[in-house]
N, C-alpha and C. Protein backbone atom coordinates (compact mmCIF):
# COMPACT_ATOMS: atom_id res chain seq x y z
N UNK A 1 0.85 -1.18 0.00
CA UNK A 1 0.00 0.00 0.00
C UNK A 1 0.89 1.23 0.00
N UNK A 2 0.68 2.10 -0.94
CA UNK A 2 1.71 3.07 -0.97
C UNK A 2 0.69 4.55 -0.98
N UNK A 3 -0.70 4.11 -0.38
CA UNK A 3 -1.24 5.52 -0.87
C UNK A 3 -0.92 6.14 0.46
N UNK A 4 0.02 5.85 1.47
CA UNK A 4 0.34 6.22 3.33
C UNK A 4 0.18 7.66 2.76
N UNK A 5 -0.10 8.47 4.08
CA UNK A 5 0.86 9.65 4.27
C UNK A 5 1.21 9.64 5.45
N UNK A 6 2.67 9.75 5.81
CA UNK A 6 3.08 10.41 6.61
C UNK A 6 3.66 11.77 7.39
N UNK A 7 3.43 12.15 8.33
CA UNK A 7 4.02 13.49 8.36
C UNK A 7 4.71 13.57 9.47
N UNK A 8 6.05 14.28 9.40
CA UNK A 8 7.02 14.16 10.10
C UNK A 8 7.54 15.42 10.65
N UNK A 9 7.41 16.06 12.17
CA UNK A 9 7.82 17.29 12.82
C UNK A 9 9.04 16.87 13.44
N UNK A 10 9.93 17.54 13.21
CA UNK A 10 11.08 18.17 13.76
C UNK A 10 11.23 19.34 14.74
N UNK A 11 11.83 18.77 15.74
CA UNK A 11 11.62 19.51 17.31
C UNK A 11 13.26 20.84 16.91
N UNK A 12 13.60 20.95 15.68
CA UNK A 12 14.79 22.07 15.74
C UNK A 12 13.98 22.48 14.40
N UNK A 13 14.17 24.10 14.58
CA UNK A 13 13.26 24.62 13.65
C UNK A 13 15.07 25.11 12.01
N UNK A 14 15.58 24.53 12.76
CA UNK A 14 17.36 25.08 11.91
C UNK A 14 16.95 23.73 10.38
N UNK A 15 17.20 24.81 9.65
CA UNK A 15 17.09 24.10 7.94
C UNK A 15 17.95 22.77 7.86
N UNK A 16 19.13 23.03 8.39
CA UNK A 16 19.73 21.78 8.32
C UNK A 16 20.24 20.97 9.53
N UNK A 17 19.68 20.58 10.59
CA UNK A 17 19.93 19.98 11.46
C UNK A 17 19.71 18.68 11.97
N UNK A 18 20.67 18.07 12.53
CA UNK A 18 20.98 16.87 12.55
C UNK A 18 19.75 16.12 12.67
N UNK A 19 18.64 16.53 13.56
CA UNK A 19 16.94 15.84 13.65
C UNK A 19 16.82 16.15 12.05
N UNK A 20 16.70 17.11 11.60
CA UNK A 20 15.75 17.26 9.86
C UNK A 20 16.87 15.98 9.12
N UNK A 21 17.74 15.80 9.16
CA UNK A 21 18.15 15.04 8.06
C UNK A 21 17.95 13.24 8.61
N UNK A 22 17.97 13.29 9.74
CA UNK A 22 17.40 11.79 10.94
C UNK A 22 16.08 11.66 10.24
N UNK A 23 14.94 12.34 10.54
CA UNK A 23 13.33 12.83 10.20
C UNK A 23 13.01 12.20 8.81
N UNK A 24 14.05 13.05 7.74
CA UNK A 24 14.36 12.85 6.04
C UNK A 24 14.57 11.34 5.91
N UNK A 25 15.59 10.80 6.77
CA UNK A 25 16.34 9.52 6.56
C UNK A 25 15.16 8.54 7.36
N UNK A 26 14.48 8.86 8.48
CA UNK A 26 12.97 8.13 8.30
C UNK A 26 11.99 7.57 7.25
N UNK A 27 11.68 9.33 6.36
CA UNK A 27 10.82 9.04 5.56
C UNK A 27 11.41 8.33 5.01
N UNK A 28 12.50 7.86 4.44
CA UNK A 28 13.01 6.97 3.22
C UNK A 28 13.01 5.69 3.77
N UNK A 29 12.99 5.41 4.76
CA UNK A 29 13.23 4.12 5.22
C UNK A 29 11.76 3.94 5.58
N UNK A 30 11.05 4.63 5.55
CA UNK A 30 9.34 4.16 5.79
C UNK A 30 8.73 4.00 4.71
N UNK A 31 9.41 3.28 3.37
CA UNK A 31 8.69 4.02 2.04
C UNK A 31 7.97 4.91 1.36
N UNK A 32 7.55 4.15 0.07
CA UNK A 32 6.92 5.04 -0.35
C UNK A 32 5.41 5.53 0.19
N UNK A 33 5.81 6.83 0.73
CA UNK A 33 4.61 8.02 1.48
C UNK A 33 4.51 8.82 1.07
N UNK A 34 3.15 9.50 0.89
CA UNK A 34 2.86 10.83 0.82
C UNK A 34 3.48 11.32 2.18
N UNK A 35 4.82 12.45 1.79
CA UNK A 35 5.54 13.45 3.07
C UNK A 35 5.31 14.83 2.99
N UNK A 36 4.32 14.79 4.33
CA UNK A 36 4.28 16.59 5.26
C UNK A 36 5.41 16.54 6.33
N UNK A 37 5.78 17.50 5.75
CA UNK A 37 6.65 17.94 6.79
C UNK A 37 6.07 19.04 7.91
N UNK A 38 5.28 19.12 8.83
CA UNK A 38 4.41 19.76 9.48
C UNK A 38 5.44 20.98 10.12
N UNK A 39 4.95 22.08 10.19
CA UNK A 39 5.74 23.42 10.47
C UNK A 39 5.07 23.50 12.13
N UNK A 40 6.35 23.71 13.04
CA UNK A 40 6.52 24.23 14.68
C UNK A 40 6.66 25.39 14.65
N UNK A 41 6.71 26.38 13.65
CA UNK A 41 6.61 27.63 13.75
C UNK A 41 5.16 28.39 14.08
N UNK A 42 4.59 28.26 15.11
CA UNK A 42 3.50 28.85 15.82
C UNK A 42 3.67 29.56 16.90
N UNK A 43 2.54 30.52 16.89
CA UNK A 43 2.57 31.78 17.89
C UNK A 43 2.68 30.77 19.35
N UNK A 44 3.43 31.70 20.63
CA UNK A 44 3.36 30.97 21.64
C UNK A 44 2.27 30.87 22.30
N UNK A 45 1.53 29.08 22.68
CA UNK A 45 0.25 29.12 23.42
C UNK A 45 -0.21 30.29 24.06
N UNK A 46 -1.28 30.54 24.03
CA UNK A 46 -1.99 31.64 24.53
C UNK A 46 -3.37 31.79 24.91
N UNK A 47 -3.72 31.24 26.12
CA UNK A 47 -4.97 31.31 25.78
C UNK A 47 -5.88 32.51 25.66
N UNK A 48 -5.48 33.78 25.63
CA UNK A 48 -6.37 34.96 24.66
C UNK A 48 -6.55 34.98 23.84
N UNK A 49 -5.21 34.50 22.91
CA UNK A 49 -5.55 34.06 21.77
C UNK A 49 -6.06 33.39 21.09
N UNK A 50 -5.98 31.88 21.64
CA UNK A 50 -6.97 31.05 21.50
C UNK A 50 -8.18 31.80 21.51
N UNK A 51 -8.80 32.09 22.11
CA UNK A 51 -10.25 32.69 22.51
C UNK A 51 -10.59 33.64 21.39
N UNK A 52 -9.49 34.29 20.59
CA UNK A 52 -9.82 35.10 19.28
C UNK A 52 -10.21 34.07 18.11
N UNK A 53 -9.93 32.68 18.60
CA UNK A 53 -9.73 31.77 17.25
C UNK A 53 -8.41 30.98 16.93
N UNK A 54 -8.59 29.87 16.76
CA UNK A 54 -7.40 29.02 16.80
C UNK A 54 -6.85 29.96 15.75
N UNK A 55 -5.24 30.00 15.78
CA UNK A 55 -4.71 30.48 14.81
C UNK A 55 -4.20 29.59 13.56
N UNK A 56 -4.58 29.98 12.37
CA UNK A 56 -4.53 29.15 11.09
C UNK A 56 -3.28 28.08 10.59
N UNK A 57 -2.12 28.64 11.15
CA UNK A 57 -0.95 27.68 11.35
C UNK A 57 -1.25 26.01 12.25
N UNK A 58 -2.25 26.69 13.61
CA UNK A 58 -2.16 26.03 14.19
C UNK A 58 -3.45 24.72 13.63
N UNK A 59 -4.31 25.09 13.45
CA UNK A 59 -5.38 24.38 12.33
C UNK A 59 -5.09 23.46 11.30
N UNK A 60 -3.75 23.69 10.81
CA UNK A 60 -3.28 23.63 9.71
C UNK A 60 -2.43 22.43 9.88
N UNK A 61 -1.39 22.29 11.15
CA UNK A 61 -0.77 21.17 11.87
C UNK A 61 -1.56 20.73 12.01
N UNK A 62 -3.07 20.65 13.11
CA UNK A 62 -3.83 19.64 13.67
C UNK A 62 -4.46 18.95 12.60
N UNK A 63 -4.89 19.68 11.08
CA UNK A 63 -5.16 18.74 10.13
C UNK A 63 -4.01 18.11 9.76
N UNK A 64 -2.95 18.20 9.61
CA UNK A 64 -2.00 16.85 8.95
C UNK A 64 -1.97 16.27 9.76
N UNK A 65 -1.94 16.19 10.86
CA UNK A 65 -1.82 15.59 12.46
C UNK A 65 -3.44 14.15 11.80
N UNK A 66 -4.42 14.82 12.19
CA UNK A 66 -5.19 14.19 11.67
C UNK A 66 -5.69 13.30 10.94
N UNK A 67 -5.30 14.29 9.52
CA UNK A 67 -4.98 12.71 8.76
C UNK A 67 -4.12 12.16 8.31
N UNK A 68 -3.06 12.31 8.63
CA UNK A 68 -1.79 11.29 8.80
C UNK A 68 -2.00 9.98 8.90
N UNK A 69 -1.74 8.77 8.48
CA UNK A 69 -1.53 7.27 8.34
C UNK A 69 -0.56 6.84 9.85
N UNK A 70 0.82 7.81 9.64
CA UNK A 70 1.93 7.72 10.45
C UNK A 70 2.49 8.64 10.78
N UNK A 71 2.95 9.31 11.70
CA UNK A 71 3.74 10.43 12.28
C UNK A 71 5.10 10.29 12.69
N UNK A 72 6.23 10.61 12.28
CA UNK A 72 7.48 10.65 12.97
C UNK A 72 7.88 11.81 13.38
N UNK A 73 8.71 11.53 14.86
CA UNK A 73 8.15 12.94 15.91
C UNK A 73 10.24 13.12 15.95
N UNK A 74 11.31 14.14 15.39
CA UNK A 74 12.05 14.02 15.39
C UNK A 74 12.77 14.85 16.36
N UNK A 75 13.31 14.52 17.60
CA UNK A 75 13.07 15.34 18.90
C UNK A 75 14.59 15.72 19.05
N UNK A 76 15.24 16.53 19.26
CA UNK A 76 16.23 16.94 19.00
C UNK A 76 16.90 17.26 21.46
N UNK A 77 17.37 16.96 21.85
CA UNK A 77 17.64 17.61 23.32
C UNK A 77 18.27 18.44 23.48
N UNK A 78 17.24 19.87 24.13
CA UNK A 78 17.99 21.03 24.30
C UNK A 78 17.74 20.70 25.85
N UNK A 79 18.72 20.91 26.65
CA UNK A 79 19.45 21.07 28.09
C UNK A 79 18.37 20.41 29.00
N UNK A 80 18.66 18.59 28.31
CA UNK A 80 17.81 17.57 28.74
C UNK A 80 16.14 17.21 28.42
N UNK A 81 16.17 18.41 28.01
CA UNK A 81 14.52 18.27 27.41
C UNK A 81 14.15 18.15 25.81
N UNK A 82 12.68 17.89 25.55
CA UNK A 82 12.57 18.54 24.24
C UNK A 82 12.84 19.76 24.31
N UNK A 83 12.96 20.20 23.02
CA UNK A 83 12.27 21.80 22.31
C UNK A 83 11.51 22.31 22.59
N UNK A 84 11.63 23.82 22.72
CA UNK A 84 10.45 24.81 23.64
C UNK A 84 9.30 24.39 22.78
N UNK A 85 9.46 24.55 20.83
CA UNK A 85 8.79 24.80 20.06
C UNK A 85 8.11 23.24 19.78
N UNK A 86 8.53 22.03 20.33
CA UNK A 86 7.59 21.09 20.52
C UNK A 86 6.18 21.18 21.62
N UNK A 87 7.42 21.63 22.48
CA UNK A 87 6.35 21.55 23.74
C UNK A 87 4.92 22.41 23.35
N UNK A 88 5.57 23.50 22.69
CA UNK A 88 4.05 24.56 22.50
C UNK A 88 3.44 23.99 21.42
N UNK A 89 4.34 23.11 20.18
CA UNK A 89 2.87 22.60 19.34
C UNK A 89 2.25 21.65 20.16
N UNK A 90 2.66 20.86 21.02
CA UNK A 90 1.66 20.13 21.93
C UNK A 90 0.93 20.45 22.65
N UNK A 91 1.29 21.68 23.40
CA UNK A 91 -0.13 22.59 23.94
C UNK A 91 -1.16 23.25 23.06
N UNK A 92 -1.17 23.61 22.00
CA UNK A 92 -2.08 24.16 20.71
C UNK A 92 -2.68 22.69 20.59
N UNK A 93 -2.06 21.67 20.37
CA UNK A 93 -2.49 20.41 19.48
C UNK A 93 -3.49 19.86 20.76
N UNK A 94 -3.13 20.42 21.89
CA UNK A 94 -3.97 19.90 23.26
C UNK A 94 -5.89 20.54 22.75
N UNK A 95 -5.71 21.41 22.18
CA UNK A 95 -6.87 22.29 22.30
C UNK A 95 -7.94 21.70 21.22
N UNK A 96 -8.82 21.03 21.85
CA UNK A 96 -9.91 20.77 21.20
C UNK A 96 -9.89 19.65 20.06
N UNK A 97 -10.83 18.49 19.79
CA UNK A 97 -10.53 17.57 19.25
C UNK A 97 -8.84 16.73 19.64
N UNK A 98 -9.07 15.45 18.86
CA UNK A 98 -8.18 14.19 19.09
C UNK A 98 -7.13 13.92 18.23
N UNK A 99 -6.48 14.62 17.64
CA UNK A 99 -6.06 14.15 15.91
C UNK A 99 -4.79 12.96 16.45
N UNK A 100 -4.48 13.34 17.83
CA UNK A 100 -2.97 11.78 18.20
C UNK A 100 -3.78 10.34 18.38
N UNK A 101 -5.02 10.36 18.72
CA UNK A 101 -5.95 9.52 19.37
C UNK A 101 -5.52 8.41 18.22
N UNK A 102 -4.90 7.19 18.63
CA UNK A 102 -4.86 5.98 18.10
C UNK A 102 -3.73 5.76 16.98
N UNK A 103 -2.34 6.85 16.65
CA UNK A 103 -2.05 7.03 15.37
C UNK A 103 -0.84 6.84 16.03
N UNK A 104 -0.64 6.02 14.80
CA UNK A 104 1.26 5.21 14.88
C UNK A 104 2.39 6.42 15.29
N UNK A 105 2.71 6.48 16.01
CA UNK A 105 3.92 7.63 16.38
C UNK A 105 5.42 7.11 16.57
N UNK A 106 6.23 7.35 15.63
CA UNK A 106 7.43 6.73 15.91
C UNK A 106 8.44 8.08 16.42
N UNK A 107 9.18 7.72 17.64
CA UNK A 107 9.90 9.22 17.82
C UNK A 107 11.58 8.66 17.26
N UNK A 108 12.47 9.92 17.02
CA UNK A 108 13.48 9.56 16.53
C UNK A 108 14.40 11.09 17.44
N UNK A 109 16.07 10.55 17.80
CA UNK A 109 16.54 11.56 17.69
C UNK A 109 18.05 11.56 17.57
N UNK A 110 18.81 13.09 17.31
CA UNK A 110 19.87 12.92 17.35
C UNK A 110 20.26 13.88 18.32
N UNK A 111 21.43 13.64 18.63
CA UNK A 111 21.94 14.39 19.60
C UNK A 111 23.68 14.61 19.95
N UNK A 112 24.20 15.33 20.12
CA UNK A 112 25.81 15.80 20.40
C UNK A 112 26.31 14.33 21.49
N UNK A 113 25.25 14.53 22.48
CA UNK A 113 25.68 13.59 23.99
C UNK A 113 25.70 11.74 23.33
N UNK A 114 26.76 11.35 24.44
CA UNK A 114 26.92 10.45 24.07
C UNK A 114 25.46 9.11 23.84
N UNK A 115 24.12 9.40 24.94
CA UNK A 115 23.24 8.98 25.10
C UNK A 115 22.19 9.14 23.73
N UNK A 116 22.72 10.14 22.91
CA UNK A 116 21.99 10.17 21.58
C UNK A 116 20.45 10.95 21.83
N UNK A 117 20.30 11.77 22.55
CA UNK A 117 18.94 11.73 23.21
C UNK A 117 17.82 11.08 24.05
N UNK A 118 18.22 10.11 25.04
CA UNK A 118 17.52 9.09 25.72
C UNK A 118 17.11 10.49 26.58
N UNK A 119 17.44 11.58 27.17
CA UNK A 119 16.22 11.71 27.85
C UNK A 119 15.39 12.89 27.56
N UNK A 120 15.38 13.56 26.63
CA UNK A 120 14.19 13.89 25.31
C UNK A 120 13.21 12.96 25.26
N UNK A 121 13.80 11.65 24.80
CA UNK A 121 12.77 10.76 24.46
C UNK A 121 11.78 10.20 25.45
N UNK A 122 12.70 10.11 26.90
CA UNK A 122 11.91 9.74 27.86
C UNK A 122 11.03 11.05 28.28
N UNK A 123 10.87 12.35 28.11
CA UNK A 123 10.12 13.55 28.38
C UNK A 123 9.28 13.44 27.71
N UNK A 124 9.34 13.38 26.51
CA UNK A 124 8.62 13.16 25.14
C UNK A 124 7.58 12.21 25.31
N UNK A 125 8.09 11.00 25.77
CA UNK A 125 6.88 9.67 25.79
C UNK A 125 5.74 10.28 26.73
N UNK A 126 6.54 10.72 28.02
CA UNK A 126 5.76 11.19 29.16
C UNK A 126 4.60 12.22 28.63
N UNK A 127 5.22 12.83 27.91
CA UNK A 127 4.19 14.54 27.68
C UNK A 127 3.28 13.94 26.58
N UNK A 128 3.24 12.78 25.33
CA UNK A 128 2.70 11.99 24.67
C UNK A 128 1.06 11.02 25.00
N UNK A 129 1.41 11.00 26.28
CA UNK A 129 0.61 9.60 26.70
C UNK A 129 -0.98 10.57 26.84
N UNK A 130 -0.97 11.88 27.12
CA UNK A 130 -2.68 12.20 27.62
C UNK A 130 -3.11 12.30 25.65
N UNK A 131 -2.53 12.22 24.95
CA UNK A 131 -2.62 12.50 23.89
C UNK A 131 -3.36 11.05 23.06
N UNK A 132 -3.27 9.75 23.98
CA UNK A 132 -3.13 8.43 23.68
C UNK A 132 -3.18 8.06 22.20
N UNK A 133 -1.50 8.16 21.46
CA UNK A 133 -1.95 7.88 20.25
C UNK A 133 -0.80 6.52 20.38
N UNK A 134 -0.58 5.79 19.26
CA UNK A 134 0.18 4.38 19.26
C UNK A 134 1.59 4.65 19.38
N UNK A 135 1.96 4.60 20.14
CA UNK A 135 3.67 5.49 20.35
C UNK A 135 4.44 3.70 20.18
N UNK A 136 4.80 3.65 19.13
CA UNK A 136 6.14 2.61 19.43
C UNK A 136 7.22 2.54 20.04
N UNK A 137 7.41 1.41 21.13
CA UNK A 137 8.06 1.89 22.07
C UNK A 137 9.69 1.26 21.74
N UNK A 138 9.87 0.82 20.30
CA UNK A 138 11.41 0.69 19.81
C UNK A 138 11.16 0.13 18.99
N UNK A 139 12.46 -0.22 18.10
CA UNK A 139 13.71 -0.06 18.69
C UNK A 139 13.91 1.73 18.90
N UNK A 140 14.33 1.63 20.00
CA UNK A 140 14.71 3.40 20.23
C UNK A 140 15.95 3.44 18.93
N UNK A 141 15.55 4.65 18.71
CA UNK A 141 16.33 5.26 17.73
C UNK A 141 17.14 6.88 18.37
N UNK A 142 18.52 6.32 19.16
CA UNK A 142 18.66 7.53 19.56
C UNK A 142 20.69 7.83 18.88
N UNK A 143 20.54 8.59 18.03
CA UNK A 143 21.86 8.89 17.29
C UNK A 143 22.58 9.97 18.08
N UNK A 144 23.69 9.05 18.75
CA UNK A 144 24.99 9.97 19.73
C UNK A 144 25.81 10.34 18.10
N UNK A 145 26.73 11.61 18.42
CA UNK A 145 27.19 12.15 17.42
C UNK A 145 26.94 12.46 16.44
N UNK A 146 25.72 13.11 15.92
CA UNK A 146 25.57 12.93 14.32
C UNK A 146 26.30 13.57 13.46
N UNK A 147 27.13 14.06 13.77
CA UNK A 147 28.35 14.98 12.89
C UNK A 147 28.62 13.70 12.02
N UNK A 148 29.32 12.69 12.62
CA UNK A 148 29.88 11.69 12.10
C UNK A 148 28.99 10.44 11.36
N UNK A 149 27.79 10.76 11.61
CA UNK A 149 26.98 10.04 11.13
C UNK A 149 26.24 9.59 9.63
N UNK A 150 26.11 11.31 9.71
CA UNK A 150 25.54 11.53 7.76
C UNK A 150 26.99 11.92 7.09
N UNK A 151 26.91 11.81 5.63
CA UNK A 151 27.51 12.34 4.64
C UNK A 151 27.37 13.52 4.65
N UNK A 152 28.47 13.94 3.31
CA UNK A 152 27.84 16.01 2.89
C UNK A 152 27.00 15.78 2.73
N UNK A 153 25.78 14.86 1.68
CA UNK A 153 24.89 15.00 1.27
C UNK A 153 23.56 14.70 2.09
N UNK A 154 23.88 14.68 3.42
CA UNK A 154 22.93 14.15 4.72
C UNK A 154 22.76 12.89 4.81
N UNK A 155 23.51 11.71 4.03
CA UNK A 155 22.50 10.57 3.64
C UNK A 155 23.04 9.97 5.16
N UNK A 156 22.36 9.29 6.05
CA UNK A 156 22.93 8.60 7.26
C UNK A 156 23.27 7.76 6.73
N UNK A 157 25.05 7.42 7.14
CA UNK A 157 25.87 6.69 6.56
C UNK A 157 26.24 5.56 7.87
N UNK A 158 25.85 6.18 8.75
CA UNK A 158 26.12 4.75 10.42
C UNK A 158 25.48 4.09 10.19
N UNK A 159 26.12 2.86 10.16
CA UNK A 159 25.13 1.24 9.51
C UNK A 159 24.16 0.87 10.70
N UNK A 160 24.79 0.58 11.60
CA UNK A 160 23.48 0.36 12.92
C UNK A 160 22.68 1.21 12.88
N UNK A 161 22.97 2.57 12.82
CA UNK A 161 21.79 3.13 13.35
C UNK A 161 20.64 3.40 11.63
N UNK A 162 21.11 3.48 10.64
CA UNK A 162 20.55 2.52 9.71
C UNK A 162 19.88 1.57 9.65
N UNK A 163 20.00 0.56 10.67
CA UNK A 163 19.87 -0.64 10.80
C UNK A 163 18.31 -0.52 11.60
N UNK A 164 18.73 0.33 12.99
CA UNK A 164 17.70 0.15 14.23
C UNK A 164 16.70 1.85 13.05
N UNK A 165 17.22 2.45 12.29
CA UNK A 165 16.29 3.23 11.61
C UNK A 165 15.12 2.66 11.04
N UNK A 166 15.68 1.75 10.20
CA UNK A 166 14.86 0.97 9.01
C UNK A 166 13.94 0.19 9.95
N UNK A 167 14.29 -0.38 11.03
CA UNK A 167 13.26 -1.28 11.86
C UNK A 167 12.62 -0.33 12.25
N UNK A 168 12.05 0.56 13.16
CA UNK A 168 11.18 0.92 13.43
C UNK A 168 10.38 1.99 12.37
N UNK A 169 11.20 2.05 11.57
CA UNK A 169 10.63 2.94 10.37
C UNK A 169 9.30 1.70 9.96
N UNK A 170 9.71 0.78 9.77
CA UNK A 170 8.96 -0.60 9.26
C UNK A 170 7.79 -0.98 9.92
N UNK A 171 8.22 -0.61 11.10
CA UNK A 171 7.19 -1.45 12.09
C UNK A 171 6.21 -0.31 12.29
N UNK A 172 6.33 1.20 11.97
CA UNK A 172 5.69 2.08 12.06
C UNK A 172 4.48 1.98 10.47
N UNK A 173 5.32 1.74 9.92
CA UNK A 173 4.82 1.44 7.95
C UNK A 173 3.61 0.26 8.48
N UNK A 174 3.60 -0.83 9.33
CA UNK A 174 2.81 -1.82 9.34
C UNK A 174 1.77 -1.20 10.36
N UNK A 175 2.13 -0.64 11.11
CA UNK A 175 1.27 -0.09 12.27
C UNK A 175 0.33 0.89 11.07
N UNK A 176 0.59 1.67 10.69
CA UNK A 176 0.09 2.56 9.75
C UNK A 176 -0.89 1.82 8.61
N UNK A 177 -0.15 0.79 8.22
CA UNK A 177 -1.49 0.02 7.24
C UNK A 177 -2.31 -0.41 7.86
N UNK A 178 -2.36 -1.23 9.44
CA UNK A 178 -3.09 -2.17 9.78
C UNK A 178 -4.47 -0.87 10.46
N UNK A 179 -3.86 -0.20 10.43
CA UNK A 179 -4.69 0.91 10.90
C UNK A 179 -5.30 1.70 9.72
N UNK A 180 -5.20 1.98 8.68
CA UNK A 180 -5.70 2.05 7.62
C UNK A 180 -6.59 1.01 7.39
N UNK A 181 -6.02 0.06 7.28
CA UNK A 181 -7.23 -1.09 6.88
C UNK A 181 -6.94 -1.91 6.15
C-alpha cells in the first residue's frame, strides 16, 4: 500500500539539522509516502488568543496531524529536554478535538551527547501519553554524534543506526497500514 501519508515534525526549527536530516532519513526508510513535513513555527500558546480563534498555522498542523496514516516525531535535546517549540505545538495540538488519538507515532533523535537523546525521548513519551496515540516503544532510535553520522549530502551513513532506523521505520509502515485497513 503506498497511498500512506506520513508526516514528520522536527523539534529544531534550523534548515539543516541533525533531527531534519534523521526525520528525512525516516521518511526513506518508511517508504513510499505521501511526506508533510508539518511546520513548529507557531505563535506561543496563549490562551487569549486562542479565545480570538485558533490560529490558522495552528489548524493547519492539527489537520495533517489528523490525517496522517503515520507520524514521525524528530526530537532533538535542548538542556535535557525537548524543544520549547515542541512543547508549544503540543499545547495548541492539546486544544480541542483528538487528531494523536490511536495514530502510529514513531519518535526519533539525534543528539551531540553520548546517550543520543535518551532523555528527550523519555520527556517526550511522558508529555505523549494524555494524547493516547500508538507510540512505538522501539527499537529506540537515539543517534549519539551525528556529525559523524551523515555524509555532505545528509545521507545517514552509520550502519546500525541505519539498521535500528529501518526497523522501526517498518514497524511504524505496518502499524500505519493495519490501521488504515
Amino acid at each position: 500500500m503506498s497511498g500512506l501519508k506520513l508526516v514528520g515534525l522536527c523539534g529544531s526549527l534550523r534548515k539543516d539539522s541533525w533531527n531534519r536530516k534523521l526525520m528525512h532519513a525516516a521518511k526513506d526508510a518508511f517508504g513510499p509516502a505521501e511526506f508533510v513535513e508539518g511546520s513548529l513555527r507557531l505563535p506561543l500558546f496563549d490562551e487569549d488568543l486562542e479565545a480570538q480563534g485558533m490560529p490558522a498555522e495552528v489548524t493547519a498542523l492539527k489537520d495533517q496531524i489528523a490525517t496522517a496514516d503515520a507520524v514521525v516525531i524528530a526530537c532533538p535535546e535542548y538542556n535535557k529536554a525537548p524543544p520549547g517549540v515542541l512543547k508549544n505545538a503540543l499545547d495548541w495540538l492539546s486544544r480541542g478535538g483528538a487528531p494523536w488519538k490511536d495514530k502510529p507515532v514513531a519518535i526519533v533523535s539525534a543528539a551531540a551527547g553520548r546517550a543520543g537523546g535518551e532523555r528527550t525521548q523519555f520527556a517526550l513519551r511522558l508529555m505523549m501519553v494524555a494524547f493516547r496515540p500508538h507510540l512505538l516503544q522501539g527499537p529506540e532510535m537515539l543517534l549519539s554524534s551525528p556529525a559523524k553520522a551523515f555524509d555532505d549530502d545528509g545521507n545517514l551513513t552509520d550502519e546500525m543506526a541505519a539498521k535500528l532506523l529501518n526497523e522501526l521505520m517498518q514497524d511504524l509502515r505496518r502499524a500505519a497500514m493495519a490501521r488504515a485497513g
